[in-house]
Protein backbone atom coordinates (compact mmCIF):
# COMPACT_ATOMS: atom_id res chain seq x y z
CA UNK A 1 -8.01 16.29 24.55
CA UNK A 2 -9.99 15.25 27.33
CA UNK A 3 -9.02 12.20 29.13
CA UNK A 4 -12.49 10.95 29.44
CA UNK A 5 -12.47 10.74 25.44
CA UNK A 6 -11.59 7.95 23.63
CA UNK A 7 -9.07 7.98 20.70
CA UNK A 8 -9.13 6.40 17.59
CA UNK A 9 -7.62 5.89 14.29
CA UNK A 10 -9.64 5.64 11.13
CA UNK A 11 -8.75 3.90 8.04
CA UNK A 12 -10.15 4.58 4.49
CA UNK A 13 -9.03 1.30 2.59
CA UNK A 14 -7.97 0.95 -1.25
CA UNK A 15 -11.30 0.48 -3.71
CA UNK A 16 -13.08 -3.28 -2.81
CA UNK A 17 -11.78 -3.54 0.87
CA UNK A 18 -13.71 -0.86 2.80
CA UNK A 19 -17.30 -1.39 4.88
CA UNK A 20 -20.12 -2.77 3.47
CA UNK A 21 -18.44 -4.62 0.33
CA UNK A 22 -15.14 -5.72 1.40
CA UNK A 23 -16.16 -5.41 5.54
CA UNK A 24 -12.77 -3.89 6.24
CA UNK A 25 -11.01 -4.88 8.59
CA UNK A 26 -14.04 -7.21 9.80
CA UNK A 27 -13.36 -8.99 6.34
CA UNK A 28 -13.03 -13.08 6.81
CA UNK A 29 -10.01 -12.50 4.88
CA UNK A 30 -6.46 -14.07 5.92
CA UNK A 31 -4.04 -11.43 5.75
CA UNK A 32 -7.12 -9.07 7.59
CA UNK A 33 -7.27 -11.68 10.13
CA UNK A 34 -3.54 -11.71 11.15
CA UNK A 35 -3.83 -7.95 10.76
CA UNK A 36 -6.30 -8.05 13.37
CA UNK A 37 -4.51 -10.61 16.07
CA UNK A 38 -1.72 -7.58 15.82
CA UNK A 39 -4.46 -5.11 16.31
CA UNK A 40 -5.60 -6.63 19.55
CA UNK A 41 -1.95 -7.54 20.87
CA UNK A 42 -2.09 -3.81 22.07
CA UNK A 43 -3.47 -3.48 25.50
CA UNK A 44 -4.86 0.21 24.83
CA UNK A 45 -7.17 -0.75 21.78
CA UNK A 46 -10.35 -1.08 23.14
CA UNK A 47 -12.73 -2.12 19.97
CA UNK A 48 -12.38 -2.26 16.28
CA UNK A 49 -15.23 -1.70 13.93
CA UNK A 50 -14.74 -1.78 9.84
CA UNK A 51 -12.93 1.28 9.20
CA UNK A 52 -11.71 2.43 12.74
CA UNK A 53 -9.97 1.20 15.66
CA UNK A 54 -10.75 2.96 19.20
CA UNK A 55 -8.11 2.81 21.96
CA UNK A 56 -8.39 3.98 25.56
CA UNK A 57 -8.47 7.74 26.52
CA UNK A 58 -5.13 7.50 27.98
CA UNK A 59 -2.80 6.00 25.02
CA UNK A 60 0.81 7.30 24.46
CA UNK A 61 0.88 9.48 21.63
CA UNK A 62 3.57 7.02 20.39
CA UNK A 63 1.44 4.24 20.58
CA UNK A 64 -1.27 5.66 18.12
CA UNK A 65 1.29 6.69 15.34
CA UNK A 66 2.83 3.14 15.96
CA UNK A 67 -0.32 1.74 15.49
CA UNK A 68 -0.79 4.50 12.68
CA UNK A 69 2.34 3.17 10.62
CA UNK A 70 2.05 -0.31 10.95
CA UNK A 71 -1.79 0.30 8.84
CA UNK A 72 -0.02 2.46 6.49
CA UNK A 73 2.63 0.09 5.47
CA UNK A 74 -0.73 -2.50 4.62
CA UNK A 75 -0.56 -0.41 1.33
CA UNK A 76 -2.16 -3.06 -0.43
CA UNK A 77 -5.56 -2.81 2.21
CA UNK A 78 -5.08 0.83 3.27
CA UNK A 79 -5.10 4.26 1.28
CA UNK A 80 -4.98 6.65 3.69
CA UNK A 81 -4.46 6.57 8.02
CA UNK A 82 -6.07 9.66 10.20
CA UNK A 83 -5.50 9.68 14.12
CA UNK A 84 -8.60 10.91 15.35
């Protein structure tokens, strides 16, 4: 992968979470908000939208599937993880 290009992680979210309905993880909702504040505690994520969080070009491969478990073990938010 180039290191001019940004990585990301996208997230397809259990039925009544996911973008437009449930807005994701741009939802108003508590336990989305907190999720979030962890989100942004990383230095190398640079912007989240709904259903994907982009980090910077040069992120550890560890620090994407870190990223990558912590979603997965929201299992009642998140269905599935892919690291883009």
């Amino acid at each position: 992968m180039s290191s001019a290009v940004a990585r990301s992680i996208r997230v397809t979210f259990r039925p009544g979470w996911g973008a437009p309905e449930g807005k994701g993880l741009l939802a108003r909702e508590e336990r989305i908000r907190t999720l979030l504040r962890v989100l942004v505690s990383y230095p190398e994520v640079r912007h989240i939208l709904p259903d994907r969080i982009s980090l910077d070009a040069g992120a550890e491969p560890r620090v994407l599937e870190t990223v990558a478990r912590f979603l997965q073990r929201q299992d009642w938010l998140v269905q599935s993880v892919e690291v883009q």
